[in-house]
N, C-alpha and C. Protein backbone atom coordinates (compact mmCIF):
# COMPACT_ATOMS: atom_id res chain seq x y z
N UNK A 1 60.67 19.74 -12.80
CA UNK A 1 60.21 19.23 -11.53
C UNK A 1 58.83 19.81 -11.20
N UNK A 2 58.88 21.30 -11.48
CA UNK A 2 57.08 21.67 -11.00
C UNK A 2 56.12 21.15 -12.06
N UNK A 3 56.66 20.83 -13.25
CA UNK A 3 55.44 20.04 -14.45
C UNK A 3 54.72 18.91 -13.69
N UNK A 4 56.31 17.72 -12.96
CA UNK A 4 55.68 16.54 -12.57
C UNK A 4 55.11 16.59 -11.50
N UNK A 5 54.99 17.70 -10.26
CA UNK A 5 53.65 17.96 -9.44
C UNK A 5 53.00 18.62 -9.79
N UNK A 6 52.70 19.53 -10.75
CA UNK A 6 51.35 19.69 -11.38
C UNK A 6 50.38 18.44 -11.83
N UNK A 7 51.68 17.83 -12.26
CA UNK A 7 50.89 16.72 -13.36
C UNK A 7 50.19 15.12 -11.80
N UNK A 8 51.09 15.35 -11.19
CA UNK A 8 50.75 14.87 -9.57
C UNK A 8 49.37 14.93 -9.27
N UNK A 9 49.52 16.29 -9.40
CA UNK A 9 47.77 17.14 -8.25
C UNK A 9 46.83 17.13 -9.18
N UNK A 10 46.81 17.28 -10.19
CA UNK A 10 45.87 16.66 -11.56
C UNK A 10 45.75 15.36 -11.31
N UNK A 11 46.13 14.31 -11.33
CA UNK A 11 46.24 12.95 -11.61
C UNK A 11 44.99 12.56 -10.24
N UNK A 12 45.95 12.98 -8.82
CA UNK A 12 45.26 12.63 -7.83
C UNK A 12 44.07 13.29 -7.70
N UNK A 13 43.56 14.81 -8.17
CA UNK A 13 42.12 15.31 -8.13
C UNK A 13 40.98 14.52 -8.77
N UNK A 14 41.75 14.11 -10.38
CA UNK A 14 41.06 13.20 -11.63
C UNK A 14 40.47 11.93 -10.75
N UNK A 15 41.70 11.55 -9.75
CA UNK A 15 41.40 9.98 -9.03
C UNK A 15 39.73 10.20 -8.16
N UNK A 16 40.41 11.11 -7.64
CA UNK A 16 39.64 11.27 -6.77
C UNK A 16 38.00 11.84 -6.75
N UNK A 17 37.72 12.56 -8.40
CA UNK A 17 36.94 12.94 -8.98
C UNK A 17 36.15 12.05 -8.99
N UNK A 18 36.53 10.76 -9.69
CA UNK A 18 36.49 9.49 -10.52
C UNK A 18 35.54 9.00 -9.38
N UNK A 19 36.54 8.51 -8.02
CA UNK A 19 35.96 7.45 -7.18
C UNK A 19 34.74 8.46 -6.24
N UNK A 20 34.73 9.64 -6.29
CA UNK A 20 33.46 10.24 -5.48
C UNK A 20 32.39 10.44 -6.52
N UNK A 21 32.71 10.54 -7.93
CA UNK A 21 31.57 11.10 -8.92
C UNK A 21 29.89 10.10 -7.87
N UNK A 22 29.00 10.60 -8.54
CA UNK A 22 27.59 10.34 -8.58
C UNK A 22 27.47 9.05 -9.75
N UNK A 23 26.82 7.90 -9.47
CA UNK A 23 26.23 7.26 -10.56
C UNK A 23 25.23 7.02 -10.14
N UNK A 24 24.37 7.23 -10.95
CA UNK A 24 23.09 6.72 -11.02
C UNK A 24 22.79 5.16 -12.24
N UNK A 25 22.08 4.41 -11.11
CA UNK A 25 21.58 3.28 -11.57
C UNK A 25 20.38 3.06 -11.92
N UNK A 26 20.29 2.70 -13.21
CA UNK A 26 18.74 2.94 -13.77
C UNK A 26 18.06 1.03 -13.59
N UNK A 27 17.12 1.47 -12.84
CA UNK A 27 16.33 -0.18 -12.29
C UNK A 27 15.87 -0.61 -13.68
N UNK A 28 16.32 -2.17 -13.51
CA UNK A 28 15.70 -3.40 -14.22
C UNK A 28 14.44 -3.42 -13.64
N UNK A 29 13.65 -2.77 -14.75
CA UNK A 29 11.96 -2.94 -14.13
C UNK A 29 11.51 -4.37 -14.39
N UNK A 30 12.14 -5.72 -15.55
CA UNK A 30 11.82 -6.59 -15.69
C UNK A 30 11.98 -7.62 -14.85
N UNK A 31 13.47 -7.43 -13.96
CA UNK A 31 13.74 -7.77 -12.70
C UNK A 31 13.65 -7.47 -11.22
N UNK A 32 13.09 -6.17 -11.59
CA UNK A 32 12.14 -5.72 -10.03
C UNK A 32 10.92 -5.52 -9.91
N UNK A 33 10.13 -5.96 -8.89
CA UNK A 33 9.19 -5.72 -8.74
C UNK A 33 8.61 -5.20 -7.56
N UNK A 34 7.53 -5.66 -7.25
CA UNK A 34 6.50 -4.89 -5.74
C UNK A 34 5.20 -5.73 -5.74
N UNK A 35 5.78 -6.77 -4.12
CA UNK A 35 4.20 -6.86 -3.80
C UNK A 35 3.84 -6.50 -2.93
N UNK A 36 2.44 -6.33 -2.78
CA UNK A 36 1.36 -6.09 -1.86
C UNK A 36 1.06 -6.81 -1.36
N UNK A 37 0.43 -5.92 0.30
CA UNK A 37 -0.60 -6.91 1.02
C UNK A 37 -1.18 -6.39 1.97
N UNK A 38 -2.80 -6.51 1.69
CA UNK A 38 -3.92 -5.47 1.88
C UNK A 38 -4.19 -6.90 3.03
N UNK A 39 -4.50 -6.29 4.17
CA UNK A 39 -5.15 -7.10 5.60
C UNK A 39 -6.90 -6.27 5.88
N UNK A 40 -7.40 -7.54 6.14
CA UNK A 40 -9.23 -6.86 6.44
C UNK A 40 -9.09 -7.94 7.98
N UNK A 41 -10.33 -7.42 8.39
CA UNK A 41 -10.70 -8.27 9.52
C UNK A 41 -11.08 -10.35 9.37
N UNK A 42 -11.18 -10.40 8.39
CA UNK A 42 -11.38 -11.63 8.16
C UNK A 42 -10.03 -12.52 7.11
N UNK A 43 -9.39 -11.68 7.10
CA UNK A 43 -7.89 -12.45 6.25
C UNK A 43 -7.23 -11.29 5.41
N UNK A 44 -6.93 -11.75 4.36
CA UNK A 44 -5.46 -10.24 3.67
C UNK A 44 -5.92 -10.81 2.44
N UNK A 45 -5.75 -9.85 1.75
CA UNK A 45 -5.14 -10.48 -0.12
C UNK A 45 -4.00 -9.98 -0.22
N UNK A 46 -3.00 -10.38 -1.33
CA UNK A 46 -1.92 -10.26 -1.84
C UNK A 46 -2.27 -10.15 -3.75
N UNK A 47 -1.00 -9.20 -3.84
CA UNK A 47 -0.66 -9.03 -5.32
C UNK A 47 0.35 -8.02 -5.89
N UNK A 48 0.37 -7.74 -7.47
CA UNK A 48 1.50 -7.56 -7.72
C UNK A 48 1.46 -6.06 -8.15
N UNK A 49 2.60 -5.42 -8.22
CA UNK A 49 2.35 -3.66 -8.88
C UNK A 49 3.53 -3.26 -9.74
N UNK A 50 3.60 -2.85 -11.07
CA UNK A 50 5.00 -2.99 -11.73
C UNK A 50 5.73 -1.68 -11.53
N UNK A 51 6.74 -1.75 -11.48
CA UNK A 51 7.85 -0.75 -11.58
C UNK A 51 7.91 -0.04 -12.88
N UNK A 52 7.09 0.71 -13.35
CA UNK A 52 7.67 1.37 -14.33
C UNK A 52 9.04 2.34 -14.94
N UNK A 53 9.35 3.13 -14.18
CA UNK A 53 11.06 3.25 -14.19
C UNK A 53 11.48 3.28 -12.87
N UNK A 54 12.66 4.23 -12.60
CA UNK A 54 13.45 4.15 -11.28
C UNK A 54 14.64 3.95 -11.30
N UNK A 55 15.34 5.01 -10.22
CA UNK A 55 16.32 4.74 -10.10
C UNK A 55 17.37 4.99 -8.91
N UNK A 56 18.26 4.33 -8.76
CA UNK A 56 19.28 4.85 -7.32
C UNK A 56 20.43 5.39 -7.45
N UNK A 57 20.75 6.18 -6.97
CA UNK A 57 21.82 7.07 -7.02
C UNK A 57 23.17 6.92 -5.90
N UNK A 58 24.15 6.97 -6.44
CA UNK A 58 25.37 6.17 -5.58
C UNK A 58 26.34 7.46 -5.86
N UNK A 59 27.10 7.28 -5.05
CA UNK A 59 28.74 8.08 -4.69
C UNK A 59 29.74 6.90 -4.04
N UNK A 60 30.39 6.37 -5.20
CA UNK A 60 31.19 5.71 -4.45
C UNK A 60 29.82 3.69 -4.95
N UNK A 61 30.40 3.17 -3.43
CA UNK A 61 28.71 2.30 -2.87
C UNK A 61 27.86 3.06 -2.11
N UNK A 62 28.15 3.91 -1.57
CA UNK A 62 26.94 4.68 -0.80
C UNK A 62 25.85 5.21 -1.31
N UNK A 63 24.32 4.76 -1.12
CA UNK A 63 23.48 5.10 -1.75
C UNK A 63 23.21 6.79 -1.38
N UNK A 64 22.82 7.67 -1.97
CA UNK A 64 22.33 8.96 -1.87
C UNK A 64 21.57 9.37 -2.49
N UNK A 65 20.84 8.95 -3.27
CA UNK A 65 19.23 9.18 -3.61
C UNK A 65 18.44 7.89 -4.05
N UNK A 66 17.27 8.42 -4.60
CA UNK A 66 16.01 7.32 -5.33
C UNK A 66 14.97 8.35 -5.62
N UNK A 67 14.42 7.70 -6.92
CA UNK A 67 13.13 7.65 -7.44
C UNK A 67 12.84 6.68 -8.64
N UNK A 68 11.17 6.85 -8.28
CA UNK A 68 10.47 5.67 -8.54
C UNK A 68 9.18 6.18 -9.00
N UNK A 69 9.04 5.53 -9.89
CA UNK A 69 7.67 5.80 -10.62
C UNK A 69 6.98 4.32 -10.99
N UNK A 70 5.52 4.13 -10.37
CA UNK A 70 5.19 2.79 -10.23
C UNK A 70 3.91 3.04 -11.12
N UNK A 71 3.41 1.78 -12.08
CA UNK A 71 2.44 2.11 -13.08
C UNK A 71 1.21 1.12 -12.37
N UNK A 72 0.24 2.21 -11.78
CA UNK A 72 -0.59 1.79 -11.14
C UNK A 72 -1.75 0.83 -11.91
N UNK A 73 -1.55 0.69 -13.00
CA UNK A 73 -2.66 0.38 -13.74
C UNK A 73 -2.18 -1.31 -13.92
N UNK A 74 -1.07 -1.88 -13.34
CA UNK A 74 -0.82 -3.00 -13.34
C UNK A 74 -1.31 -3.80 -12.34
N UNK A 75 -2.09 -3.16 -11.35
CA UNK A 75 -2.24 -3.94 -9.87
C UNK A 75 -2.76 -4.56 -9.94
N UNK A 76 -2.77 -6.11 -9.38
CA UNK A 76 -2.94 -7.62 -9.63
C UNK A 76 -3.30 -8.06 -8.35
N UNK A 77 -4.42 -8.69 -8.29
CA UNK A 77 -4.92 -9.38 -7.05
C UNK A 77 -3.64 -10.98 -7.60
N UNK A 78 -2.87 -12.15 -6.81
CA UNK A 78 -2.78 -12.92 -6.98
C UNK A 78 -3.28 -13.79 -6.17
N UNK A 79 -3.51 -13.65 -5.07
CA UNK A 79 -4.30 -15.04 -4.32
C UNK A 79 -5.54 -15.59 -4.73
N UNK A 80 -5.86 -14.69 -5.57
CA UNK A 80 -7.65 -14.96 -6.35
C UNK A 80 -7.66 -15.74 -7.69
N UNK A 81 -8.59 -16.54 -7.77
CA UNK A 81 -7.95 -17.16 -9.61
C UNK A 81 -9.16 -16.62 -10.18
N UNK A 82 -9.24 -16.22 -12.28
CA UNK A 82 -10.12 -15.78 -12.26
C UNK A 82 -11.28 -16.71 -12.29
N UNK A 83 -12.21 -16.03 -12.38
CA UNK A 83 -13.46 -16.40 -11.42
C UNK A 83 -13.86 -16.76 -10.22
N UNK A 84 -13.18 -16.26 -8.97
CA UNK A 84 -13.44 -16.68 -8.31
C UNK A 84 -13.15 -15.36 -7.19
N UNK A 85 -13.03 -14.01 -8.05
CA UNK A 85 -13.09 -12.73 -7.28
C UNK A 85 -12.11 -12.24 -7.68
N UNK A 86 -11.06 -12.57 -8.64
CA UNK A 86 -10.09 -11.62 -8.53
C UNK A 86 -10.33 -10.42 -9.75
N UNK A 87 -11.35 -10.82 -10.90
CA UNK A 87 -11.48 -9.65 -11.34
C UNK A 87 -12.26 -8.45 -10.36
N UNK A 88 -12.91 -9.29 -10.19
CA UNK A 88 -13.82 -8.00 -9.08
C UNK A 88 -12.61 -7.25 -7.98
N UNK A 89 -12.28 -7.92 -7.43
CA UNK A 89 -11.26 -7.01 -6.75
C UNK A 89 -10.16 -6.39 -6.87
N UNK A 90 -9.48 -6.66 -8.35
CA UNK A 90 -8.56 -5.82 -9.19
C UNK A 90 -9.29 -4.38 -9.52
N UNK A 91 -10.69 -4.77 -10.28
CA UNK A 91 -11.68 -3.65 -10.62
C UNK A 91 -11.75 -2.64 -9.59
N UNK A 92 -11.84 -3.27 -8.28
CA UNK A 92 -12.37 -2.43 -7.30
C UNK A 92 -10.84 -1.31 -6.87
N UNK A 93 -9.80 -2.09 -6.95
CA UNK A 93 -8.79 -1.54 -5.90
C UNK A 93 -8.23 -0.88 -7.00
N UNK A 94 -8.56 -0.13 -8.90
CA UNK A 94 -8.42 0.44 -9.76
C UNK A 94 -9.57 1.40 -9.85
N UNK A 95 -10.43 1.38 -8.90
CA UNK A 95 -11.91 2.38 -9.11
C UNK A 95 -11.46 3.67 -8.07
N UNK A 96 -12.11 4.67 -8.29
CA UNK A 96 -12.14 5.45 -8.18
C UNK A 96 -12.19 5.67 -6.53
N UNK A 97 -12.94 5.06 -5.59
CA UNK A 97 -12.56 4.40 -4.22
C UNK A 97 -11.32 4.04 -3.92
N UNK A 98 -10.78 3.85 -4.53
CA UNK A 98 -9.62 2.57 -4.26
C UNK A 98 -8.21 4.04 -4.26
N UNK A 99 -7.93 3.50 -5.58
CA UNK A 99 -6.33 4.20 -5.98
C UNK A 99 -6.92 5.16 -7.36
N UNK A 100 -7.97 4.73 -7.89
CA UNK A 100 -8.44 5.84 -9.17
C UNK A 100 -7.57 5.92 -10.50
N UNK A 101 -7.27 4.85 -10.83
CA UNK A 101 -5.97 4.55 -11.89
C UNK A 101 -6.49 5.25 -12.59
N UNK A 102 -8.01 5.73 -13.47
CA UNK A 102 -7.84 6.39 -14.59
C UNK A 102 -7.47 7.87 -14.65
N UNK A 103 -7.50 8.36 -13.55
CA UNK A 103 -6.96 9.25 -12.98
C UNK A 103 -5.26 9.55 -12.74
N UNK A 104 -5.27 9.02 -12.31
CA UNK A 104 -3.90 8.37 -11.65
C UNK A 104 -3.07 7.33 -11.85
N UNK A 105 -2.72 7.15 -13.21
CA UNK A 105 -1.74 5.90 -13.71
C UNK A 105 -0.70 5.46 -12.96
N UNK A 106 -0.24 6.72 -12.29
CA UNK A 106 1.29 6.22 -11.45
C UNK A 106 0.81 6.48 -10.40
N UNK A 107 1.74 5.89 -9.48
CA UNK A 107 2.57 6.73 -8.27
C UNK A 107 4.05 7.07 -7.68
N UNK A 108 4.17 7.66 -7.29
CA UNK A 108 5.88 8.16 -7.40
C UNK A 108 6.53 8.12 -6.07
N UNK A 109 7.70 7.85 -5.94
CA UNK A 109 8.60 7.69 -4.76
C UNK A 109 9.65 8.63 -4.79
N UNK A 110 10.25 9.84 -3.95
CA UNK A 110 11.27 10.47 -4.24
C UNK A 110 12.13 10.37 -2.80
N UNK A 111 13.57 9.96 -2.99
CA UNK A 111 14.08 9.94 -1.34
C UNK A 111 14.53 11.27 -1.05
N UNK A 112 14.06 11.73 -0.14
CA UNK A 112 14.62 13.10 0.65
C UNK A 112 16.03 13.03 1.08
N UNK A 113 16.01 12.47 2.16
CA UNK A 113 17.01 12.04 3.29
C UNK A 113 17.52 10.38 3.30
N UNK A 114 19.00 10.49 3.25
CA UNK A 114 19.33 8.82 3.57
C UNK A 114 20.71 9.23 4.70
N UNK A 115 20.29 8.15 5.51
CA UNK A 115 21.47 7.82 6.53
C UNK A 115 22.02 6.19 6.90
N UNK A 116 23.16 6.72 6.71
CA UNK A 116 23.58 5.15 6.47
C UNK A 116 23.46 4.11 7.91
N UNK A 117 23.55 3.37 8.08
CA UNK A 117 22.96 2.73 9.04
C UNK A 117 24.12 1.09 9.59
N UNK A 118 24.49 1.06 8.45
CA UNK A 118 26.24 0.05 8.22
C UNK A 118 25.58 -0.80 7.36
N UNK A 119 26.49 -1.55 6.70
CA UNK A 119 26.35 -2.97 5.98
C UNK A 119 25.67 -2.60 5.11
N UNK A 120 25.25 -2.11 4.24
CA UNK A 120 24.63 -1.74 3.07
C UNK A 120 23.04 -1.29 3.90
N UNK A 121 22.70 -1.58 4.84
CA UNK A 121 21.60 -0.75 4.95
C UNK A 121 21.69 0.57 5.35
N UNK A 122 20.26 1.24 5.31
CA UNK A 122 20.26 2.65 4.52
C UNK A 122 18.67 3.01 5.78
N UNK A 123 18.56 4.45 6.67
CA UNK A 123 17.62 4.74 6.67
C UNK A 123 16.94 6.20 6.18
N UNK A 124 15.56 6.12 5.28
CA UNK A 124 15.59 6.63 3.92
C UNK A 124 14.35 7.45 4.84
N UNK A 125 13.98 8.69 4.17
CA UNK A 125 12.50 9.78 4.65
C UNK A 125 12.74 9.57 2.80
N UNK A 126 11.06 9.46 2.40
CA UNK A 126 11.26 9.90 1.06
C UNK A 126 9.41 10.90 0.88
N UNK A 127 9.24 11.08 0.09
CA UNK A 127 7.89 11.74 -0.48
C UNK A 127 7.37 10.99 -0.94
N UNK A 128 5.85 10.57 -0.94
CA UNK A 128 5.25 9.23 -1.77
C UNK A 128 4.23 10.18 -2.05
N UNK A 129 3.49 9.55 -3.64
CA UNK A 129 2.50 10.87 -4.36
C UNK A 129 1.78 9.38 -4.14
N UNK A 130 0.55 9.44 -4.10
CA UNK A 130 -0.91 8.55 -4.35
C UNK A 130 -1.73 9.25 -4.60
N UNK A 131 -2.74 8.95 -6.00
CA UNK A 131 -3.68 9.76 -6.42
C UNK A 131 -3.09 10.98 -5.87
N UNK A 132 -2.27 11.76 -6.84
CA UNK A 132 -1.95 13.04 -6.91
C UNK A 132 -1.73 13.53 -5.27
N UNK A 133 -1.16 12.91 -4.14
CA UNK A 133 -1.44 13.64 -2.86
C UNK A 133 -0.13 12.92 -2.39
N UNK A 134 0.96 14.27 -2.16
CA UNK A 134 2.39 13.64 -1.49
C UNK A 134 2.54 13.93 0.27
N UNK A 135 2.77 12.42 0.53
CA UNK A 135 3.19 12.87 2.02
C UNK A 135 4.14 11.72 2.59
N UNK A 136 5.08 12.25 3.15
CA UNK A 136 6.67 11.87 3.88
C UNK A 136 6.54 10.63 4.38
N UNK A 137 6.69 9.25 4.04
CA UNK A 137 7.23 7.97 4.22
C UNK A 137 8.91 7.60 4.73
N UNK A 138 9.10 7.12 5.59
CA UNK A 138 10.11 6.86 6.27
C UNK A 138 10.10 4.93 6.24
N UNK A 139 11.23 4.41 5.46
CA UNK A 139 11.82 3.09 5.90
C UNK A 139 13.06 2.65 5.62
N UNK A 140 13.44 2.00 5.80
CA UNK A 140 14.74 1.12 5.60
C UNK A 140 14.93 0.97 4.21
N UNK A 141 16.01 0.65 3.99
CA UNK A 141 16.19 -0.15 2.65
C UNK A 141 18.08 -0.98 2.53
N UNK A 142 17.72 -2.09 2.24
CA UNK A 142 19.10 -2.68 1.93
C UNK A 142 19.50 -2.85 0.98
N UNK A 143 20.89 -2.78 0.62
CA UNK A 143 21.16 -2.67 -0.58
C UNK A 143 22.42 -3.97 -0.47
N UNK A 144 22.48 -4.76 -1.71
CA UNK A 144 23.74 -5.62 -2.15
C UNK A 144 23.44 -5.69 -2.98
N UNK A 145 25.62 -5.66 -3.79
CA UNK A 145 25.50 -6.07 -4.79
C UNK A 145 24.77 -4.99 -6.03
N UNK A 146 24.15 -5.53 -6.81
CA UNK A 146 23.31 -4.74 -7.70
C UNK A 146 21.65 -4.86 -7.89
N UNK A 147 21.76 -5.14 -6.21
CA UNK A 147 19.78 -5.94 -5.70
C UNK A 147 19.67 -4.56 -4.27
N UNK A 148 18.56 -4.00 -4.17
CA UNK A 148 18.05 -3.46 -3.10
C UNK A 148 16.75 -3.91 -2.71
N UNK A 149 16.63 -4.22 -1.44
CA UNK A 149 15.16 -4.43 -0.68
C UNK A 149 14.94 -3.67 0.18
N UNK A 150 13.58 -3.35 0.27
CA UNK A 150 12.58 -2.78 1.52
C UNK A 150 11.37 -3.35 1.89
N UNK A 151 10.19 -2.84 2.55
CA UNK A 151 9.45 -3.21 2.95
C UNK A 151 8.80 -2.01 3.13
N UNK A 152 8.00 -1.57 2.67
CA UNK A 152 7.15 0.16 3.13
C UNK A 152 5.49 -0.17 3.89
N UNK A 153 5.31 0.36 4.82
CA UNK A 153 4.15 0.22 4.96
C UNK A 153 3.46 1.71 5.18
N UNK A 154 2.17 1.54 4.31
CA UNK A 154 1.85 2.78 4.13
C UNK A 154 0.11 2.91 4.47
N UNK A 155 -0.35 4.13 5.02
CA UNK A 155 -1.49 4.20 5.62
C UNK A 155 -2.29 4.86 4.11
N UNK A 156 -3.07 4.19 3.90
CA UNK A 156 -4.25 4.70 2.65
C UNK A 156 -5.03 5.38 2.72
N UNK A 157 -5.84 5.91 4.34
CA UNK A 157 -5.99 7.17 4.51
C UNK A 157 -5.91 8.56 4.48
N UNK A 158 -4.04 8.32 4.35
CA UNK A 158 -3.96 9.88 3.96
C UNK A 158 -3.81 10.00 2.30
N UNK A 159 -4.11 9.27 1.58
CA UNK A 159 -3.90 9.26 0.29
C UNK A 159 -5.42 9.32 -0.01
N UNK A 160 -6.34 9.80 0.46
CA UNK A 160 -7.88 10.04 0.34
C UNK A 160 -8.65 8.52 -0.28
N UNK A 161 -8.04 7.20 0.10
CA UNK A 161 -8.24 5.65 0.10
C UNK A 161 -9.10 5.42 1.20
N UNK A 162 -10.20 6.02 1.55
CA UNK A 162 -11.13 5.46 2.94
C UNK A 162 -12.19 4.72 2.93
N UNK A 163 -12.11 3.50 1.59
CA UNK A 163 -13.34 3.18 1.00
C UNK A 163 -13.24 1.54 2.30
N UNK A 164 -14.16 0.98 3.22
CA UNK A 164 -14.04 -0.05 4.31
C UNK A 164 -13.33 0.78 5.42
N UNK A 165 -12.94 2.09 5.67
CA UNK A 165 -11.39 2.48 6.57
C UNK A 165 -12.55 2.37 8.63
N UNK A 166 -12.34 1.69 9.07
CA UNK A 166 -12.87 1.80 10.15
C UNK A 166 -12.30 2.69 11.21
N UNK A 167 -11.28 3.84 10.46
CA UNK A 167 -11.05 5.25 10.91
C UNK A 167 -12.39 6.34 10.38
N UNK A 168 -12.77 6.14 9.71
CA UNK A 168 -14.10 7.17 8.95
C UNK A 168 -15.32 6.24 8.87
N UNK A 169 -15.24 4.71 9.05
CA UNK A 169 -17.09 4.73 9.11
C UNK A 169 -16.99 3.44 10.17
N UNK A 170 -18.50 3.80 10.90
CA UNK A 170 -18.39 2.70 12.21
C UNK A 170 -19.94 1.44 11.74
N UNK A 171 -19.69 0.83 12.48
CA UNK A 171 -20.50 -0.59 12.14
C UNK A 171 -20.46 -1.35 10.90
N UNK A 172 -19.14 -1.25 10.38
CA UNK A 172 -18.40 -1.89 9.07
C UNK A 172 -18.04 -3.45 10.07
N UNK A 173 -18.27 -3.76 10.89
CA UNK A 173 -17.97 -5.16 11.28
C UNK A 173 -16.80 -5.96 10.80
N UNK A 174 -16.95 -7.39 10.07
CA UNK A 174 -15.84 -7.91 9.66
C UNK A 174 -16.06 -7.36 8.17
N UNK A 175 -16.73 -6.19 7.59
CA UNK A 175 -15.95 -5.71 6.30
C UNK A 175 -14.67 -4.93 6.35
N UNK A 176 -14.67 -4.28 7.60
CA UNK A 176 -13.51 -3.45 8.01
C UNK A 176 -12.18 -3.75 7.34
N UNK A 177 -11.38 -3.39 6.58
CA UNK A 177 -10.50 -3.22 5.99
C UNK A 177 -9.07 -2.50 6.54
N UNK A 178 -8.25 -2.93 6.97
CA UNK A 178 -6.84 -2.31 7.74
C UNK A 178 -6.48 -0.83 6.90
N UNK A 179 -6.43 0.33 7.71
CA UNK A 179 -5.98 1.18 7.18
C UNK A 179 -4.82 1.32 6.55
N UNK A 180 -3.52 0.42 6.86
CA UNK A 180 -2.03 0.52 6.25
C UNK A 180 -2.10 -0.77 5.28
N UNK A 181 -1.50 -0.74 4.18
CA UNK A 181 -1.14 -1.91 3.67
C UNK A 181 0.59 -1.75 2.84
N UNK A 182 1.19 -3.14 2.81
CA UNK A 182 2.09 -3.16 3.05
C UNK A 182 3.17 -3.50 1.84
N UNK A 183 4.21 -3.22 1.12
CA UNK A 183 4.32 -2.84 -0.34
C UNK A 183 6.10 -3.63 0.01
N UNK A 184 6.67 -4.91 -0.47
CA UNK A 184 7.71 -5.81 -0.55
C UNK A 184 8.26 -5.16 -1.40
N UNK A 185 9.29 -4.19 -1.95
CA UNK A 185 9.84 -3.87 -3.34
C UNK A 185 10.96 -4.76 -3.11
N UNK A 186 11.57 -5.09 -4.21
CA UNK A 186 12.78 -5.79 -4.97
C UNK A 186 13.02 -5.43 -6.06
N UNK A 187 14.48 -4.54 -6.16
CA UNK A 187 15.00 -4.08 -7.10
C UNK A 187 16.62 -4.63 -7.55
N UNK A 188 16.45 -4.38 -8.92
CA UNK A 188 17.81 -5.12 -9.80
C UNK A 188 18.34 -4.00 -10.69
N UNK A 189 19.63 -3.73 -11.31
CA UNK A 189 20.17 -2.95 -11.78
C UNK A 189 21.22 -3.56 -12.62
């Protein structure tokens, strides 16, 4: 009789091991992506930025971590066709002004803090590195299924990005350039 509650309290710890363990989900970078969208005083461009790895971390369905490593050297003007500005402004927003890709191939996402919020959404504090410089980003993120979305919007200022910033130079008129721009991720697993 004490074998078969030993063998009991084993069984149910194992269960219970099982359904709390940690998994981590390693992102379909071919099925996720990230767009952009940079706003100036006279209209926005849009484009694309690839996911190089990444991943989310679960207990159960409950999300409890992330990271992300994004390969900066992919960034894609798409509203532009070529010749008609989009090399020039891929060039530019890869120069050394901009984001400094040769410098700086990636950028990285790490989540600090998540609180659940119901229904698969999630509110996340994480660390974001740009050109080598990390500082604390706070947004949402939803999760279904084996798909998560967000929406980050992030100020390029503090990532030493002040090239148009009409926070640091005055009589930039309609070159003026919006200090935050705004990053769609969609992720698959």
């Amino acid at each position: 009789m004490r074998n078969l509650k030993t063998i009991a309290v084993a069984l149910v710890t194992l269960v219970t091991f099982t359904v709390n363990a940690q998994q981590t989900k390693k992102i379909d970078a071919a099925k996720s992506g990230i767009v952009w969208t940079g706003k100036k005083v006279t209209g926005s461009h849009t484009g694309t930025i690839a996911i190089q790895s990444g991943a989310l971390v679960f207990t159960g369905k409950v999300l409890k971590g992330g990271t992300f490593t994004v390969d900066m050297t992919t960034i894609s003007t798409t509203d532009l066709k070529p010749g008609q500005g989009k090399e020039s402004l891929d060039g530019h927003l890869k120069a050394e002004d901009f984001f400094g890709v040769e410098k700086h191939k990636t950028a990285n996402l790490v989540f600090k803090t998540i609180s659940a919020k119901g229904k698969g959404l999630y509110s996340v504090t994480a660390d974001l590195t740009i050109k080598g410089i990390t500082k604390p980003i706070a947004f949402d993120i939803t999760v279904k299924g084996n798909t998560a979305t967000t929406t980050l919007k992030v100020d390029r200022t503090k990532y030493d990005i002040k090239y148009g910033s009409g926070s640091f130079f005055s009589d930039l008129g309609d070159k003026t350039i919006s200090d935050e721009f705004e990053l769609k991720v969609n992720l698959a697993w």
